[in-house]
Protein backbone atom coordinates (compact mmCIF):
# COMPACT_ATOMS: atom_id res chain seq x y z
CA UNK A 1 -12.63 35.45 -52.89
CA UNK A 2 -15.98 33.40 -53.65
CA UNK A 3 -15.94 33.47 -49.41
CA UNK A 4 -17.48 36.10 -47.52
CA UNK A 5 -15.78 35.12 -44.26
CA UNK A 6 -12.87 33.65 -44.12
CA UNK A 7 -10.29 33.62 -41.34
CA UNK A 8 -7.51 36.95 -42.20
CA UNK A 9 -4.47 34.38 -42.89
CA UNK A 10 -1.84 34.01 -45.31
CA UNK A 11 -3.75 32.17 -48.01
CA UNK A 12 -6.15 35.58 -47.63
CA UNK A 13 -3.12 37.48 -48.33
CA UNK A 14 -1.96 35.57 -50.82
CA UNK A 15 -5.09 35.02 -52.81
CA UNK A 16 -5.54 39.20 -52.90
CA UNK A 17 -2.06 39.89 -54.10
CA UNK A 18 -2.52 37.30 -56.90
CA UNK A 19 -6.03 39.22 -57.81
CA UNK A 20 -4.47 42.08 -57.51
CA UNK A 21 -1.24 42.26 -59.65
CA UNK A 22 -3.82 39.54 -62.26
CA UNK A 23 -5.80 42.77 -62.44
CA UNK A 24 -3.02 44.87 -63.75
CA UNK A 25 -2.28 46.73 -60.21
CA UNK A 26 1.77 46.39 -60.86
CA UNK A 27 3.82 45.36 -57.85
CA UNK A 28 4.91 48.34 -56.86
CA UNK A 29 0.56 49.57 -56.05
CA UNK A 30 -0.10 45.74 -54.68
CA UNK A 31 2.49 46.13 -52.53
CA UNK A 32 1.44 49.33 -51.02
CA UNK A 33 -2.05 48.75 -50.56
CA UNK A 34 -1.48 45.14 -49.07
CA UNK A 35 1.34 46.91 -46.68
CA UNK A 36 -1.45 49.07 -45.48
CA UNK A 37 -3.95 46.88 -45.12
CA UNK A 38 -2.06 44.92 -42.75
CA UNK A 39 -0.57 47.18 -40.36
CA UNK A 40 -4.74 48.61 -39.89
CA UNK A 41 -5.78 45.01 -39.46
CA UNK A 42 -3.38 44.96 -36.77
CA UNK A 43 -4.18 48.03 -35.60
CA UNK A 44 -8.08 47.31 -35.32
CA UNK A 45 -7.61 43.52 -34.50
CA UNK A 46 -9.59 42.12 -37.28
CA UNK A 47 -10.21 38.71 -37.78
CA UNK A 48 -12.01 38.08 -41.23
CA UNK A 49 -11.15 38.33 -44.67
CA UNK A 50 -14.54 40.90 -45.66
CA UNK A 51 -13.33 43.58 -42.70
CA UNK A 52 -9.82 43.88 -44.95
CA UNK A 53 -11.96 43.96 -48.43
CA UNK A 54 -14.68 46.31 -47.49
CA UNK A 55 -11.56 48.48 -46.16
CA UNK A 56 -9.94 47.79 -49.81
CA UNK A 57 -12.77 48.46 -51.26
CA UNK A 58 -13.89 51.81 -49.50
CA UNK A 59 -9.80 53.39 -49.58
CA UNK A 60 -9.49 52.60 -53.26
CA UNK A 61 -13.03 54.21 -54.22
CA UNK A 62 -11.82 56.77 -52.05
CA UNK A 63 -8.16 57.22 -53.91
CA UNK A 64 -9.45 57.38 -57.26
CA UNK A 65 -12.20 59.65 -56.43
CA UNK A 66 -10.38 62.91 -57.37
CA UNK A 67 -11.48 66.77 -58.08
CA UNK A 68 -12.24 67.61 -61.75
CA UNK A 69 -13.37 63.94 -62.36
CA UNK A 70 -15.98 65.40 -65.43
CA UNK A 71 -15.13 67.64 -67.81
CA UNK A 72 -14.16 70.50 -67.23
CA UNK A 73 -14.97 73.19 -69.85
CA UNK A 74 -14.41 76.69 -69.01
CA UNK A 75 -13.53 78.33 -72.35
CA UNK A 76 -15.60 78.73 -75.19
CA UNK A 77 -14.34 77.25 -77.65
CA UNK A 78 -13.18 75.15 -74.93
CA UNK A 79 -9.83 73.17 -76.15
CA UNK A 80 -8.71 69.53 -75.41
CA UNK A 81 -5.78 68.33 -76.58
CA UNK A 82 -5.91 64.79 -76.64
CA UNK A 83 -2.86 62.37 -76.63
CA UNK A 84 -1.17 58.90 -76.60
CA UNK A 85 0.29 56.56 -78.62
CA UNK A 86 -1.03 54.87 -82.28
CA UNK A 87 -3.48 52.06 -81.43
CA UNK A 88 -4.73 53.26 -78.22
CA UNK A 89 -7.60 54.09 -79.71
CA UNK A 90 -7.31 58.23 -79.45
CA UNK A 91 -9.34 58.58 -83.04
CA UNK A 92 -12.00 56.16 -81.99
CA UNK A 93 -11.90 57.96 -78.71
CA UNK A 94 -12.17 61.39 -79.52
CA UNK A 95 -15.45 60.44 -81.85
CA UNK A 96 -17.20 58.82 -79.33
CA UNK A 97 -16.19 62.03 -76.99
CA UNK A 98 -18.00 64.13 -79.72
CA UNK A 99 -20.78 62.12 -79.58
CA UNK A 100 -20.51 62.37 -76.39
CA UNK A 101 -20.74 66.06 -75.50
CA UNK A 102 -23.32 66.56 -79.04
CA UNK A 103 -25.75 64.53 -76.95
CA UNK A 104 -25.74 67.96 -74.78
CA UNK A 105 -26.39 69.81 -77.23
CA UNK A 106 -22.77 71.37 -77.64
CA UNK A 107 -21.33 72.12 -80.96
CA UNK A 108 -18.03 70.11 -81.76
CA UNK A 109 -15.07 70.44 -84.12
CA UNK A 110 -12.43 67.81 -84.53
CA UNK A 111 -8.97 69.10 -85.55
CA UNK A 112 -6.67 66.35 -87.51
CA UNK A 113 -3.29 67.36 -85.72
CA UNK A 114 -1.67 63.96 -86.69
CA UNK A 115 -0.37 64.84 -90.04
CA UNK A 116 1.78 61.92 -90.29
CA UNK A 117 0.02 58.70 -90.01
CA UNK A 118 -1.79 58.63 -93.55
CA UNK A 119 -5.43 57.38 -92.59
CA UNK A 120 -5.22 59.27 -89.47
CA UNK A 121 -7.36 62.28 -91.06
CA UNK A 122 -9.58 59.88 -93.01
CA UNK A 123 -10.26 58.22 -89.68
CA UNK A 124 -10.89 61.60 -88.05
CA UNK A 125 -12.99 62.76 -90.67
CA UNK A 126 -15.29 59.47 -90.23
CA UNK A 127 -16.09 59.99 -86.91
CA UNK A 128 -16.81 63.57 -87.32
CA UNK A 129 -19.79 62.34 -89.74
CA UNK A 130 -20.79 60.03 -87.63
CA UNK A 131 -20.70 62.11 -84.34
CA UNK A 132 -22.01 64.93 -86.39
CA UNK A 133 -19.19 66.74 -85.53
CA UNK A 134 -17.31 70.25 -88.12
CA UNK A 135 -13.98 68.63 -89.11
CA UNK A 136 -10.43 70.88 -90.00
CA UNK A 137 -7.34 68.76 -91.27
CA UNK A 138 -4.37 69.72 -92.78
CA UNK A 139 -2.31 68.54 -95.93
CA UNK A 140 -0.42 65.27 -94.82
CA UNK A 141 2.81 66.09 -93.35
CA UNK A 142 1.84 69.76 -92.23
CA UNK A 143 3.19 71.04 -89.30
CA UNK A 144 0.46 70.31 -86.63
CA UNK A 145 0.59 73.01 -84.83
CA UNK A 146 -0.71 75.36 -88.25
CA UNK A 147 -3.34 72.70 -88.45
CA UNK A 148 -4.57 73.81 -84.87
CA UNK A 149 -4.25 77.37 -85.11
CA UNK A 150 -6.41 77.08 -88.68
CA UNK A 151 -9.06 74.44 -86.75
CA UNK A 152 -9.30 77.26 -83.15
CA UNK A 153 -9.56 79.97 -85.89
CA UNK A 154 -12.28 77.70 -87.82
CA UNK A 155 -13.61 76.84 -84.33
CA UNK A 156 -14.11 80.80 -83.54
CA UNK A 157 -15.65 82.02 -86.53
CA UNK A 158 -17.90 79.04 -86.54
CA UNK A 159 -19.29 79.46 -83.15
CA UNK A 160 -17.83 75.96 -81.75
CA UNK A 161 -18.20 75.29 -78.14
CA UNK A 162 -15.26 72.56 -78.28
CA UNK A 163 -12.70 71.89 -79.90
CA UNK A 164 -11.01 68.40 -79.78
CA UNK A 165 -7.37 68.10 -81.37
CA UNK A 166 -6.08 64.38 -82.30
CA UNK A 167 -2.39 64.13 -82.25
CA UNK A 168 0.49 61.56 -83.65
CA UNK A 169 1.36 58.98 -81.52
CA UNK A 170 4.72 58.61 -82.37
CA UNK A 171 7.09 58.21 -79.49
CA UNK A 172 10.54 57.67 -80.97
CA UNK A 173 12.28 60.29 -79.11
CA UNK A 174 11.10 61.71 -76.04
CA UNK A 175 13.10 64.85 -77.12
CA UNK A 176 10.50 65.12 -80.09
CA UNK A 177 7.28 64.70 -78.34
CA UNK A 178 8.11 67.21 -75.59
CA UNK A 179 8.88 69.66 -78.43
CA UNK A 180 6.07 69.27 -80.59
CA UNK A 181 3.49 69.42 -77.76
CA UNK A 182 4.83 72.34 -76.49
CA UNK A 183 4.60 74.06 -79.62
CA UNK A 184 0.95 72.82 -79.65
CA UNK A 185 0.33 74.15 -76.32
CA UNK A 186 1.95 77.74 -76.87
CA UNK A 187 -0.27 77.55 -79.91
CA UNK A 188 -3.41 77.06 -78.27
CA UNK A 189 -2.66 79.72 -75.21
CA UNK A 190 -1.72 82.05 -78.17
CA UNK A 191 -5.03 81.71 -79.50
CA UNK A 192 -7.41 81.46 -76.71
CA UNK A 193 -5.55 83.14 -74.38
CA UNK A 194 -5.58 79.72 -71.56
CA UNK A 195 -3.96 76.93 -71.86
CA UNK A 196 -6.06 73.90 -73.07
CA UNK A 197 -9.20 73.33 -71.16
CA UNK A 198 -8.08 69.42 -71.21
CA UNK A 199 -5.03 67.70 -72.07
CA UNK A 200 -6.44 64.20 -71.75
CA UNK A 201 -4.24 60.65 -72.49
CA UNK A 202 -5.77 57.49 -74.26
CA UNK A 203 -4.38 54.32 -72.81
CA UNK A 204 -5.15 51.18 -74.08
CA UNK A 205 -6.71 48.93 -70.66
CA UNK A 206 -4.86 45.58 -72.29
CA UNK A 207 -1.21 47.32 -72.47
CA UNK A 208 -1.03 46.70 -68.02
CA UNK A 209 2.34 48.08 -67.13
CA UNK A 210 3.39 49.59 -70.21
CA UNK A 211 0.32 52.63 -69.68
CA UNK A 212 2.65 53.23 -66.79
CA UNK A 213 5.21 54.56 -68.53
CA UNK A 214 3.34 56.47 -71.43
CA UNK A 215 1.46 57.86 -68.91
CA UNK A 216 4.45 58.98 -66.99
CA UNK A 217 6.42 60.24 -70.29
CA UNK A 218 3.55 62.44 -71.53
CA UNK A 219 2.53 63.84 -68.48
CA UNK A 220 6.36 65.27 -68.62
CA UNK A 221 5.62 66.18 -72.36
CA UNK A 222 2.72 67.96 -71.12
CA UNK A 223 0.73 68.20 -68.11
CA UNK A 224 -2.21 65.77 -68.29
CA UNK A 225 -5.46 66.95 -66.78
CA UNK A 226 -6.87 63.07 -67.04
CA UNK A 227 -6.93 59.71 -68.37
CA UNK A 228 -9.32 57.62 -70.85
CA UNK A 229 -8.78 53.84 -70.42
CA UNK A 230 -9.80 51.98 -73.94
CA UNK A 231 -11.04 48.79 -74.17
CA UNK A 232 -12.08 48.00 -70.57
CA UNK A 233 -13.99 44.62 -71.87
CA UNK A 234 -14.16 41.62 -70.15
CA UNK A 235 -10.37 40.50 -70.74
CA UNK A 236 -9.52 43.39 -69.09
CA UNK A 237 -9.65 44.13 -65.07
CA UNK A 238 -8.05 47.64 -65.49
CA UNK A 239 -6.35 47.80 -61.66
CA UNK A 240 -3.54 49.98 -63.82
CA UNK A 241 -6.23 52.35 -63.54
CA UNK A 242 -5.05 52.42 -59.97
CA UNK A 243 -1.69 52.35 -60.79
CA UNK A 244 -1.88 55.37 -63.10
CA UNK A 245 -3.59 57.28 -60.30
CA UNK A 246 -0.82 56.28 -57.61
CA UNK A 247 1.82 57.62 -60.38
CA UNK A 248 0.50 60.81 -61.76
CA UNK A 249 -2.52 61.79 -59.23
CA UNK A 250 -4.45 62.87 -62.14
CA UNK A 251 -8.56 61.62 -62.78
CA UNK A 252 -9.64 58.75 -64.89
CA UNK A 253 -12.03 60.95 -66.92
CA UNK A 254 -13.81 58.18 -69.12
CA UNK A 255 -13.78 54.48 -69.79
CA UNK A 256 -14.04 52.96 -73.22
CA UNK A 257 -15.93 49.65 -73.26
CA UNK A 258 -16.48 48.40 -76.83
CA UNK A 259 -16.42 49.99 -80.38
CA UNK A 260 -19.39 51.44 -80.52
CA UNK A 261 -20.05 55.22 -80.43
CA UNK A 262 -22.13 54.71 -77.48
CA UNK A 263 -19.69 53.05 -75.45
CA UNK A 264 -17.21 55.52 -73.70
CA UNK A 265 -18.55 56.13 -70.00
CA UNK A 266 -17.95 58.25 -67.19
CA UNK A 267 -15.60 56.61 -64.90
CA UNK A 268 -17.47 55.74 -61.64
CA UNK A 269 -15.03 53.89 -58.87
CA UNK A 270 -17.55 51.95 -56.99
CA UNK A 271 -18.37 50.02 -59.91
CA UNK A 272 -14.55 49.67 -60.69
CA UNK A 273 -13.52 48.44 -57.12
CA UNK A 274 -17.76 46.21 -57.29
CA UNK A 275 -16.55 44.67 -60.69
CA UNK A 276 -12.67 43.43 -59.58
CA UNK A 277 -14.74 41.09 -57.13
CA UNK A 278 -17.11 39.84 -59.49
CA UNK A 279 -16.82 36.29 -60.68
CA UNK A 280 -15.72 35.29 -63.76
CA UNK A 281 -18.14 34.72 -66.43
């Protein structure tokens, strides 16, 4: 795509396709926004190759810019329930998301809700230091859903503005995972009276298709309000960004570019659609 004007031919075609599904798009997206690029290049008779990637560029900015991009934090303590499976990076996540929201001066408490992967609270608890965050686990194996009615109860009597829940990632029946976050859920709306503020996923960037289909299995588990895509680095083009958005219609909230506490951004899609165009470093 080094060429700024080349003639609109097959090779054109071609060449975006291949960038396209290389970037993690999936077929089924690449497919659809190719389709419609052609029929309006036919429609408006152009010629070149930039007139059909400005147009990509301006309707997928467009697409992914959807309502309730930022956080949105009506309650006080505000809830998020945050989600996804082990080695997405959800602890990692959820401490640079305290970090995050301390830097505005708002007063944080994580809640260990995975009682079942061993380190998961020691993990928690780590990032709560280091985001300066208040901290409420349970004993390991608990029920999770008495861990978050002790951390919203903590969170209340404490004066916490949010509250941010880590959950287990396990997936080995979708029968399960439905259950226990519903439970969660009628938790939280018992206590605060709303359901959570956010129910956000953490997908790993490098997974490609496979986000697809976590994303599509807890959404049914429990109504996402966004996404965070991990580890958006340079070996990672993130078009199932796009694909996630075609499936669920839900935001991309934040974007998690390296380890460090720092590095989880707000999810802008010019830069997105700028950066699938770059050139390789």
């Amino acid at each position: 795509m080094a060429e700024a004007k080349r003639p609109l031919d097959d090779e054109f075609w071609n060449e975006l396709e291949e960038i396209l599904i290389s970037a993690d798009f999936g077929v089924p997206t690449t497919e659809k926004i190719i389709g419609g690029l052609r029929i309006v290049a036919s429609q408006e008779l152009w010629r070149r190759s930039d007139e059909a990637v400005a147009r990509f560029k301006s309707d997928v900015e467009r697409f992914l810019t959807l309502p309730n991009a930022g956080l949105q934090l009506r309650s006080r303590p505000a809830v998020v329930l945050v989600v996804g499976v082990n080695g997405s990076g959800k602890t990692t996540t959820i401490g640079k998301l305290g970090h995050h929201l301390a830097a505005q001066k708002k007063r944080v408490m994580f809640v260990a809700a995975d009682t079942f992967r061993a380190a998961a609270a020691e993990q928690l608890a780590i990032w709560a230091e280091r985001s300066r965050s208040e901290f409420v686990r349970g004993l390991e194996g608990a029920d999770p859903s008495a861990v978050i009615y002790d951390g919203i109860s903590a969170a209340k009597a404490r004066g916490v503005d949010v509250v941010l829940i880590d959950t287990a990632g396990r997936l080995q029946t979708k029968t399960n995972l439905m259950e226990e976050l519903k439970k969660m859920r009628r938790i939280i709306e018992r206590e605060t009276g709303a359901p959570p503020d956010e129910t956000l996923l953490v997908v790993d960037g490098t997974t490609g298709q496979n986000a697809i289909s976590q994303a599509k299995l807890f959404n049914e588990a429990t109504a996402l309000t966004g996404v965070i895509v991990t580890k958006l680095d340079s070996t990672a083009k993130g078009g199932v960004l796009v694909a996630i958005v075609d499936t669920l219609t839900v935001p991309i909230k934040f974007i998690g570019i390296g380890e460090g506490i720092e590095e989880l951004r707000p999810f802008e899609p010019a830069n997105f659609v700028d950066a699938l165009f770059a050139p390789a470093a």
